[in-house]
Protein backbone atom coordinates (compact mmCIF):
# COMPACT_ATOMS: atom_id res chain seq x y z
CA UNK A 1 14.12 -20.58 -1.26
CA UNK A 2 12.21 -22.20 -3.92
CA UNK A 3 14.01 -20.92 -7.28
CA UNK A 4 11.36 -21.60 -10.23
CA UNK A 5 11.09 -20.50 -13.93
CA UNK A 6 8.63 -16.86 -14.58
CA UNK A 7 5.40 -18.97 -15.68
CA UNK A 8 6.07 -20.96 -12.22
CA UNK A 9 6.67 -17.46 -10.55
CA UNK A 10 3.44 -16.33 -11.65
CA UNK A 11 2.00 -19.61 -10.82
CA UNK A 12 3.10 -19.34 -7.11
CA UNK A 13 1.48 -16.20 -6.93
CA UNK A 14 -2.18 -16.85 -8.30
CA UNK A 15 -2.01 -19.84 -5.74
CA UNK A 16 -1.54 -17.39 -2.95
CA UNK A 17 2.49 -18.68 -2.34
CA UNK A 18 4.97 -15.74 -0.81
CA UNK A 19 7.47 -15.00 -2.89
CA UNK A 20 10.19 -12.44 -2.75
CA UNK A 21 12.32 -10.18 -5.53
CA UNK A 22 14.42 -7.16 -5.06
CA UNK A 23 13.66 -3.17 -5.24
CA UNK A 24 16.06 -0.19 -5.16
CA UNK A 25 15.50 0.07 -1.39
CA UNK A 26 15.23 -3.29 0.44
CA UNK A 27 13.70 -6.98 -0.98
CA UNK A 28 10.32 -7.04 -0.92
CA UNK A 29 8.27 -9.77 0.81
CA UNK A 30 5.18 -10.29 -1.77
CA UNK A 31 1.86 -11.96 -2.27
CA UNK A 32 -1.16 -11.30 -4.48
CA UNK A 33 -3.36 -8.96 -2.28
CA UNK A 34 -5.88 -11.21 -1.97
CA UNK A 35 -3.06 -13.42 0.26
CA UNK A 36 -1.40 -10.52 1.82
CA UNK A 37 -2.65 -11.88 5.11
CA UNK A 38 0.01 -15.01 4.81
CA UNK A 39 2.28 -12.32 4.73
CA UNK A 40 1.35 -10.97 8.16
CA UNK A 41 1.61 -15.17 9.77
CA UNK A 42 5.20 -15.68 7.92
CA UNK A 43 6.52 -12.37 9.39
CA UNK A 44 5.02 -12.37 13.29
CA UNK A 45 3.73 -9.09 12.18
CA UNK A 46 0.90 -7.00 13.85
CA UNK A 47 -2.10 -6.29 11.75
CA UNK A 48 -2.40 -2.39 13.12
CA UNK A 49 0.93 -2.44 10.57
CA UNK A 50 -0.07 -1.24 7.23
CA UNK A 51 1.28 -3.46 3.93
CA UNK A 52 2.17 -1.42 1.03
CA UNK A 53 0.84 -2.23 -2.15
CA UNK A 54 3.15 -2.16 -5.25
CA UNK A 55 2.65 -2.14 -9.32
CA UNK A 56 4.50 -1.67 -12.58
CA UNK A 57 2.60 1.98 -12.77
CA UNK A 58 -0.12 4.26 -11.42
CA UNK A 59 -2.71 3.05 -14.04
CA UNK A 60 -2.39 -0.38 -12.08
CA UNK A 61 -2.59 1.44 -8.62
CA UNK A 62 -5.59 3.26 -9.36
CA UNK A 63 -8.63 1.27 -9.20
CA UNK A 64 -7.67 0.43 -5.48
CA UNK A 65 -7.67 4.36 -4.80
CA UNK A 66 -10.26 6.68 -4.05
CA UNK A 67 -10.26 10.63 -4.87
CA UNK A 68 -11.73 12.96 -6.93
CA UNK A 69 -10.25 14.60 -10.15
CA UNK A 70 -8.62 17.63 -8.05
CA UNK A 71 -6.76 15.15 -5.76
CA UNK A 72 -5.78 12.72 -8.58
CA UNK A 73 -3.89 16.17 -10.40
CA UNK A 74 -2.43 16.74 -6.68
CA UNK A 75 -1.27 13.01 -6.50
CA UNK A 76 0.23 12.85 -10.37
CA UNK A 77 2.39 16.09 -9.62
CA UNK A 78 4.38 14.33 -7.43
CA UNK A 79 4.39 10.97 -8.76
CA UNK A 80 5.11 12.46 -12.00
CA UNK A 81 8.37 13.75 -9.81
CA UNK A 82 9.40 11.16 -7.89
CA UNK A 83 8.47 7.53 -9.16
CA UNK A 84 9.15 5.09 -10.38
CA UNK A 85 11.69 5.53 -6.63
CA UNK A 86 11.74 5.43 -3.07
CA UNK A 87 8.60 6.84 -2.60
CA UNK A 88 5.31 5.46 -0.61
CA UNK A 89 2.05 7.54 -1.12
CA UNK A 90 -0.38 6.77 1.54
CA UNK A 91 -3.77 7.22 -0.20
CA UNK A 92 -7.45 7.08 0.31
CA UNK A 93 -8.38 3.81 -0.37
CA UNK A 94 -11.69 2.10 -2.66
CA UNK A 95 -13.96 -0.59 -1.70
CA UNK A 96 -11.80 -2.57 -4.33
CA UNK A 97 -8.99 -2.96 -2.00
CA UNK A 98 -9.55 -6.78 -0.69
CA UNK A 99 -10.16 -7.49 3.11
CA UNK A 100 -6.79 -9.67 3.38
CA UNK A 101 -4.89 -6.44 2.81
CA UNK A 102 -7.38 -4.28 5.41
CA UNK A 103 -7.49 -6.20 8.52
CA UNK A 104 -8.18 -3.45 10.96
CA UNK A 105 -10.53 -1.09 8.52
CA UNK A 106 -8.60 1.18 7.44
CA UNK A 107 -9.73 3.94 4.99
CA UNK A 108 -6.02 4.43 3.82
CA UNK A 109 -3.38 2.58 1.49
CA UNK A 110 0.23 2.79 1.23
CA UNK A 111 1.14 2.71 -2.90
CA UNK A 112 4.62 2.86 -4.67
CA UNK A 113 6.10 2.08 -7.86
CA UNK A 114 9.68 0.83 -7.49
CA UNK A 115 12.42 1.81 -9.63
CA UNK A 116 14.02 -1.39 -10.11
CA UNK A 117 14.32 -2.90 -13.53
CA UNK A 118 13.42 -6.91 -12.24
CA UNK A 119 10.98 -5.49 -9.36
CA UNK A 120 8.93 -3.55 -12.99
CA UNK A 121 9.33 -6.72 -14.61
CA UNK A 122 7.57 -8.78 -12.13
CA UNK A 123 5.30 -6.80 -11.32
CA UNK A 124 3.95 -5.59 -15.10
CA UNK A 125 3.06 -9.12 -15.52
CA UNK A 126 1.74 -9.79 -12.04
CA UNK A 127 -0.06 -6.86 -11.45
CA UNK A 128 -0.10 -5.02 -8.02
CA UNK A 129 0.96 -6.96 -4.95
CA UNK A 130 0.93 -6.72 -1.24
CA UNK A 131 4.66 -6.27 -0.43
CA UNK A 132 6.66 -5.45 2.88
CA UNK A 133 10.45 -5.67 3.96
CA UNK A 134 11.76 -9.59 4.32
CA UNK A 135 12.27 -9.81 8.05
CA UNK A 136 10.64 -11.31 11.28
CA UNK A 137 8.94 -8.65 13.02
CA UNK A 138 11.17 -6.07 14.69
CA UNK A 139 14.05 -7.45 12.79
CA UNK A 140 15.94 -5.42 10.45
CA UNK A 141 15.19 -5.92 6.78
CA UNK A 142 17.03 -8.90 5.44
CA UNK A 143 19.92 -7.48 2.38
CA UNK A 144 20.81 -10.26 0.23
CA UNK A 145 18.78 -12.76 -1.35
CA UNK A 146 21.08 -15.75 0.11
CA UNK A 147 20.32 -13.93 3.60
CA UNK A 148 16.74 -14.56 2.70
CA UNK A 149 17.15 -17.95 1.70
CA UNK A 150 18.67 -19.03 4.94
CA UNK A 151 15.98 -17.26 7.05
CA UNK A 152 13.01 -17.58 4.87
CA UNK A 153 13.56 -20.99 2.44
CA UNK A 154 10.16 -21.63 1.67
CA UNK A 155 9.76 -18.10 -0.36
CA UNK A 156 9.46 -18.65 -4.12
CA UNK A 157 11.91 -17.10 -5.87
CA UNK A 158 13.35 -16.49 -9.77
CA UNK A 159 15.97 -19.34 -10.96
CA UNK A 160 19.26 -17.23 -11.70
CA UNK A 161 18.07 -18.23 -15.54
CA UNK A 162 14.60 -16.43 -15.00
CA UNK A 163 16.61 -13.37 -13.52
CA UNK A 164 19.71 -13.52 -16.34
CA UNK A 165 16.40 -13.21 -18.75
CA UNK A 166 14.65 -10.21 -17.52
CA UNK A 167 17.79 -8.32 -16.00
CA UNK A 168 20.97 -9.49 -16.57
CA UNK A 169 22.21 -6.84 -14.54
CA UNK A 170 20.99 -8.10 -11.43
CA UNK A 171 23.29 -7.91 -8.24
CA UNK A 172 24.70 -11.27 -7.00
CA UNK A 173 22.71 -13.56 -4.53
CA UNK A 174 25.35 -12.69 -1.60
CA UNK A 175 25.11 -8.99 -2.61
CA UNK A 176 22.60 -6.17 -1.23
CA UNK A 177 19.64 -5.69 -3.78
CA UNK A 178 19.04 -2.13 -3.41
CA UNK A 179 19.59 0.95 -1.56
CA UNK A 180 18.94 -0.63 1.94
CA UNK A 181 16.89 2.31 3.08
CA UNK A 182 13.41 1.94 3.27
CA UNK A 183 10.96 4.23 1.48
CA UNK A 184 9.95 7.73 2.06
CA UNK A 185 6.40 7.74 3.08
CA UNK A 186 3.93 10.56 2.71
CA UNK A 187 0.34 10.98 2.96
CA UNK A 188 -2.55 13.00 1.54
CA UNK A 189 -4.39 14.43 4.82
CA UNK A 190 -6.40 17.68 4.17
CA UNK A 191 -5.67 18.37 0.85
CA UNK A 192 -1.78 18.38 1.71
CA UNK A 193 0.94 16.46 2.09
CA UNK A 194 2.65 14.84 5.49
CA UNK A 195 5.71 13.25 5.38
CA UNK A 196 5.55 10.35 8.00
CA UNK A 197 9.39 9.14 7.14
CA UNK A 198 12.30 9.98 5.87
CA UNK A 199 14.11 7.71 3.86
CA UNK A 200 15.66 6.60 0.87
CA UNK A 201 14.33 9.71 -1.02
CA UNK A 202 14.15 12.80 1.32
CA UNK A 203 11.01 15.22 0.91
CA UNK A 204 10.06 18.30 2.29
CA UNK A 205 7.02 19.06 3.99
CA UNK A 206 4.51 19.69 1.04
CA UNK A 207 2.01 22.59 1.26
């Protein structure tokens, strides 16, 4: 991996680079949304699959979402409940959301806010990005950030300095960076909830 200062970080990111940081389920593979499709080359990954698209907050999520008042007070009762965490919302989607991140069409997105102290730090100052699980296709999701740096080591990554800074509390590079579950996943289909999968967080079928 490429380990670079924050302002380099960023850098990496504006110039459409992949780079990769950890969340309290599994390290996210990440790229401005406007790149997400480099994200689909580097992992062998078929289009049909869905990206998710993570921020610091909802505020940040929102102008890529589409819904009227009486959805959005359906959508903040449960975000309001469950994030920042483990938990994907699959939401209509608004003409904002670019076409890198919407290769077959689809009238959906999948949004979370992570609950992971360096993931929030990141991502306040980046703004939303098109993430998935570091892994070739069909693999299991890579752990550790030195298992990422063997398989993947042209990601861009925070120097241990850059991480020390924003959370000292960071787990070692040879040590699992979050829960190593992926994310519960729901979505708003006639003016109800679905829960697609079980994970990290479990959640009952919503009325």
């Amino acid at each position: 991996m490429v380990q670079v200062a924050l302002a380099d970080y960023l850098a990496a990111l504006s110039r459409g680079q992949l780079v990769s940081f950890p969340t309290d389920t599994v390290p996210a593979l990440a790229a401005a949304p406007e790149a997400s499709d480099r994200i689909y080359q580097l992992k062998q990954r078929s289009t049909s699959k869905p990206l998710i698209l993570m921020a610091a907050s909802f505020a940040d999520l929102r102008p890529y979402l589409a819904g009227d008042e009486a959805e959005l007070a359906a959508w903040t009762r449960l975000i309001q409940r469950h994030w920042p965490g483990a938990l994907t919302l699959v939401l209509p989607a608004s003409d904002r959301l670019p076409p890198a991140m919407n290769l077959t069409g689809t009238a959906s997105l999948g949004v979370r806010v992570p609950a992971h102290p360096l993931a929030q730090s990141i991502l306040a100052r980046s703004g939303p990005l098109a993430t998935t699980s570091v892994n070739r296709s069909g693999q299991p999701p890579l752990q550790t950030m030195a298992a990422i740096e063997a398989e993947f080591p042209q990601l861009v990554t925070l120097s241990p300095s850059a991480i020390a800074a924003l959370y000292p509390g960071c787990s070692a590079p040879d040590q699992p960076q979050g829960s190593g579950q992926p994310s519960t996943v729901v979505a708003w289909q006639d003016q109800g909830w679905q829960v697609l999968r079980q994970g990290a967080l479990y959640l009952e079928q919503q009325p």
